[in-house]
C-alpha atoms as a PDB file:
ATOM      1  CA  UNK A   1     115.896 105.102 106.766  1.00  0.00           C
ATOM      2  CA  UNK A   2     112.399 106.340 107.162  1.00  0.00           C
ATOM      3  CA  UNK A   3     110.314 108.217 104.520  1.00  0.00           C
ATOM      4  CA  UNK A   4     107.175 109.739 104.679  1.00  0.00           C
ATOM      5  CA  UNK A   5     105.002 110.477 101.397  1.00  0.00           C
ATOM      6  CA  UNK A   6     101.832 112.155 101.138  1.00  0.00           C
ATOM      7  CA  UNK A   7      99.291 112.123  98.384  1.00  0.00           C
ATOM      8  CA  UNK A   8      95.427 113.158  97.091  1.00  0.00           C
ATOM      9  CA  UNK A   9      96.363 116.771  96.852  1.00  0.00           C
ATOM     10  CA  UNK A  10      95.151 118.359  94.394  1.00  0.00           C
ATOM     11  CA  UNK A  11      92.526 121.305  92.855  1.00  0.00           C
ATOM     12  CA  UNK A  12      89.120 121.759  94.211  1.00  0.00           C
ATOM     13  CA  UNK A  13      86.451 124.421  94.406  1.00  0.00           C
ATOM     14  CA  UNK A  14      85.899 126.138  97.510  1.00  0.00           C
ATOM     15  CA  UNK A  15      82.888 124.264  99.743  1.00  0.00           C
ATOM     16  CA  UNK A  16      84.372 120.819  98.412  1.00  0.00           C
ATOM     17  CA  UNK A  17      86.613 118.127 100.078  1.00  0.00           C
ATOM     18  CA  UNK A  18      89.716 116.641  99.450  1.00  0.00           C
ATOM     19  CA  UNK A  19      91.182 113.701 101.747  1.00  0.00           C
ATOM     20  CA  UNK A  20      95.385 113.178 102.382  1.00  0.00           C
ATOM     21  CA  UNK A  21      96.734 110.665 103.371  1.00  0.00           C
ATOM     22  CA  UNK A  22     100.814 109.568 104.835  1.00  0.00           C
ATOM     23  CA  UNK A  23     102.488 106.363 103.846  1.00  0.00           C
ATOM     24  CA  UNK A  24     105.729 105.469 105.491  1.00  0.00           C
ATOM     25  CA  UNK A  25     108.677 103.132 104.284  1.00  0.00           C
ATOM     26  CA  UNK A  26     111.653 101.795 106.360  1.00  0.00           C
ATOM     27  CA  UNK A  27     112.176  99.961 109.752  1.00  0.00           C
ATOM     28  CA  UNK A  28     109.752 101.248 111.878  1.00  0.00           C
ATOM     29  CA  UNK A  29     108.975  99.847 115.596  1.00  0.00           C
ATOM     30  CA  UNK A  30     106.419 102.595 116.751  1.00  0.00           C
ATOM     31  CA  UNK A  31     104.705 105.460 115.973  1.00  0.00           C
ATOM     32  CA  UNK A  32     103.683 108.134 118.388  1.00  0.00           C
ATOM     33  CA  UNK A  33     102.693 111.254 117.247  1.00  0.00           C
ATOM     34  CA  UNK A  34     101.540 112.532 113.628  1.00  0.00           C
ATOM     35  CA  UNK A  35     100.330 115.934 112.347  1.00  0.00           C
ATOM     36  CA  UNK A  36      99.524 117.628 109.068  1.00  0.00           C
ATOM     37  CA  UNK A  37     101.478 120.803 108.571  1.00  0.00           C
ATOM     38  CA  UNK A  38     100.602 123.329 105.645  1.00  0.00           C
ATOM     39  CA  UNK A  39     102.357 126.793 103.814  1.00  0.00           C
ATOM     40  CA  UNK A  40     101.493 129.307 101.700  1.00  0.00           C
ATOM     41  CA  UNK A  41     103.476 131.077  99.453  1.00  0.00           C
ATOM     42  CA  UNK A  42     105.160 133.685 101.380  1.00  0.00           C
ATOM     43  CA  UNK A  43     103.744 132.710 104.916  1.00  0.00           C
ATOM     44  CA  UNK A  44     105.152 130.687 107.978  1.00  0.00           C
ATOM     45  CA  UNK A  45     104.629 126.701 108.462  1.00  0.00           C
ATOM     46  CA  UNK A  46     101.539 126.183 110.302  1.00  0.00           C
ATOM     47  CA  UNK A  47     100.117 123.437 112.376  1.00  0.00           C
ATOM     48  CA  UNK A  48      96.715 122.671 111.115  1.00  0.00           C
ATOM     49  CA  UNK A  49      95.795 119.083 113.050  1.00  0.00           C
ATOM     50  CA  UNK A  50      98.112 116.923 115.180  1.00  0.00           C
ATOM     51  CA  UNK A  51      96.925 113.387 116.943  1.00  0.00           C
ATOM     52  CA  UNK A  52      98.879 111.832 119.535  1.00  0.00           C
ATOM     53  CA  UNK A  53      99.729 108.126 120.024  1.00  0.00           C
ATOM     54  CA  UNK A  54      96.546 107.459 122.412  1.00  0.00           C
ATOM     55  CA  UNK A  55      94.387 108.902 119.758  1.00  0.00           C
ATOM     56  CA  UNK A  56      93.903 112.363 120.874  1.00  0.00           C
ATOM     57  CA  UNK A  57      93.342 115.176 118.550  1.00  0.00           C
ATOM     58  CA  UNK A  58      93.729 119.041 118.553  1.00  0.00           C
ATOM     59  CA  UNK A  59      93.631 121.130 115.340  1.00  0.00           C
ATOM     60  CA  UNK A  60      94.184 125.179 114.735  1.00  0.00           C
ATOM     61  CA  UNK A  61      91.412 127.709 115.147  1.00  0.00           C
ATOM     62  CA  UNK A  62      91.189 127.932 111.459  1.00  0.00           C
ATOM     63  CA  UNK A  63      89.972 124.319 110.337  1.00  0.00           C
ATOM     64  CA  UNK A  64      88.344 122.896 113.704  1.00  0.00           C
ATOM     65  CA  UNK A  65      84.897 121.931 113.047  1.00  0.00           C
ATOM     66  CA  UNK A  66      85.712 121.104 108.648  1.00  0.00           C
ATOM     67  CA  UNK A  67      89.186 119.218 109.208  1.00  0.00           C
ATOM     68  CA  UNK A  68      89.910 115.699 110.858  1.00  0.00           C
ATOM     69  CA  UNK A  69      92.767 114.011 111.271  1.00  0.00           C
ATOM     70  CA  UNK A  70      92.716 110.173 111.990  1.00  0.00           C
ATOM     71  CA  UNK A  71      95.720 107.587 111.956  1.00  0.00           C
ATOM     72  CA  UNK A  72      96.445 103.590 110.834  1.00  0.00           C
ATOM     73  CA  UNK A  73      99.308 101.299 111.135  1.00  0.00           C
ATOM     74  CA  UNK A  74     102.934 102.011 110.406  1.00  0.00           C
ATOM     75  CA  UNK A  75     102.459 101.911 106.864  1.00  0.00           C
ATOM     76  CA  UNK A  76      99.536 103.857 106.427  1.00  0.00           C
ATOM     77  CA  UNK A  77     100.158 106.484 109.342  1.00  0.00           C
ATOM     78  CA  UNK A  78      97.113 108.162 108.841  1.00  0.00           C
ATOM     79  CA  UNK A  79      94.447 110.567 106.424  1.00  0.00           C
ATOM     80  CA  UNK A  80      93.840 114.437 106.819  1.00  0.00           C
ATOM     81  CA  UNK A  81      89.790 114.377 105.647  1.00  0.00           C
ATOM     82  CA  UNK A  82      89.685 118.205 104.717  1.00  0.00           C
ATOM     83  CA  UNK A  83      85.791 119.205 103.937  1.00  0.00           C
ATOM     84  CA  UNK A  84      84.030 122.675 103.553  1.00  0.00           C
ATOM     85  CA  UNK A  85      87.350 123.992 102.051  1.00  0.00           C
ATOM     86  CA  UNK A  86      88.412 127.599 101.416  1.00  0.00           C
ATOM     87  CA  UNK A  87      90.240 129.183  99.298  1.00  0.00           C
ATOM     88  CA  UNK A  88      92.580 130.456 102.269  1.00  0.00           C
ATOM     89  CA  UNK A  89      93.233 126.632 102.741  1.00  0.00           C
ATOM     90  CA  UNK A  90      95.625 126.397  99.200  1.00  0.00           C
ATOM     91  CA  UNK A  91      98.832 125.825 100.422  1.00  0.00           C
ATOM     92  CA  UNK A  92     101.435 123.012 100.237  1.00  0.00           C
ATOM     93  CA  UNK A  93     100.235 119.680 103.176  1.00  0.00           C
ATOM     94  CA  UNK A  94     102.814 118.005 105.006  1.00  0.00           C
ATOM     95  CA  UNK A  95     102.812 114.955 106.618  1.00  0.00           C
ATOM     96  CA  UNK A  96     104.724 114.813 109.787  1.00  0.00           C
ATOM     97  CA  UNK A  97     105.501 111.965 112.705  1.00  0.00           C
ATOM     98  CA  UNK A  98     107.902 111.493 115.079  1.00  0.00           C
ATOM     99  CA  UNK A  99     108.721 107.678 114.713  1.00  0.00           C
ATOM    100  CA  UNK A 100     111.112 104.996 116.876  1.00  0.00           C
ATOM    101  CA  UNK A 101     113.027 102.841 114.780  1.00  0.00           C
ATOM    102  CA  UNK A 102     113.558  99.609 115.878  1.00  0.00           C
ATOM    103  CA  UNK A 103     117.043 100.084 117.027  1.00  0.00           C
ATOM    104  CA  UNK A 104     116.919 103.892 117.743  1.00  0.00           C
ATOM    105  CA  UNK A 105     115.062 106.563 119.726  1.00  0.00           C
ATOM    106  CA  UNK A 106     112.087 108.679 118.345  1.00  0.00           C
ATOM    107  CA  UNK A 107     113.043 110.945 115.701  1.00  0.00           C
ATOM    108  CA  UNK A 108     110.863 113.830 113.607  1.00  0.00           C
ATOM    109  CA  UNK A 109     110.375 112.633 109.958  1.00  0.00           C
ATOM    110  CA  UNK A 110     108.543 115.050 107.172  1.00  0.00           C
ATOM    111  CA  UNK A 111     106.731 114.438 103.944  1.00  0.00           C
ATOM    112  CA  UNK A 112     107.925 116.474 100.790  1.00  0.00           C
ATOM    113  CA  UNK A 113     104.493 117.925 100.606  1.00  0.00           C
ATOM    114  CA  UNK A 114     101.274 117.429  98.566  1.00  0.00           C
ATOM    115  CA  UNK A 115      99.678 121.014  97.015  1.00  0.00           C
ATOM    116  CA  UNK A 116      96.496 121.572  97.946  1.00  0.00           C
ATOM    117  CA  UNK A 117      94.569 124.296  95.662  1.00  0.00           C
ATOM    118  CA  UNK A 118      91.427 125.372  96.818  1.00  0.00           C
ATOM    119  CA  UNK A 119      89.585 127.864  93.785  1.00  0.00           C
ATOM    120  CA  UNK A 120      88.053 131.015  94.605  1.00  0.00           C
END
């Protein structure tokens, strides 16, 4: 089986940086697309950056320009480098990739979530 776990969450005052990043375990042939995913308390699952296979990026309205998302290997699948935060960016990070075993088709795997807690 697959697992994802994500870690450097954490607290930080508002204007600093914090930087995520995914691990994986398991039997893994490929990996094609990744994304970070984040929730507030009370408030929907939101897309916040996503990168494709090829390398290709595309992130929500509300961190373009102060988030980027970049990827590794199979082990490492990638970093969320989160600077100029704001408090509206506290909210639990999760690591997401849809992965092809070695023996299997693509499937969607998910983090448990880092916190991310950004001070007023």
């Amino acid at each position: 089986q697959v697992q994802l776990v994500e870690s450097g969450g954490g607290l930080v005052q508002a204007g600093g940086s914090l930087r995520l990043s995914c691990a994986a375990s398991g039997s893994i042939f490929s990996v094609d697309a990744m994304a970070w995913y984040r929730q507030a308390p009370g408030k929907q699952r939101e897309l916040a950056a996503h990168i494709s296979s090829g390398g290709s990026t595309n992130y929500s309205d509300s961190v373009k320009g102060r988030f980027t998302i970049s990827r590794d290997n199979a082990k490492n699948l990638g970093d969320l480098q989160m600077n100029s935060l704001k408090p509206e960016d506290t909210a639990v990070y999760y690591c997401y990739a849809r992965i092809q075993g070695r023996r299997s088709g693509y499937r969607d795997y998910w983090g448990q979530g880092t916190q991310v807690t950004v001070s007023s």
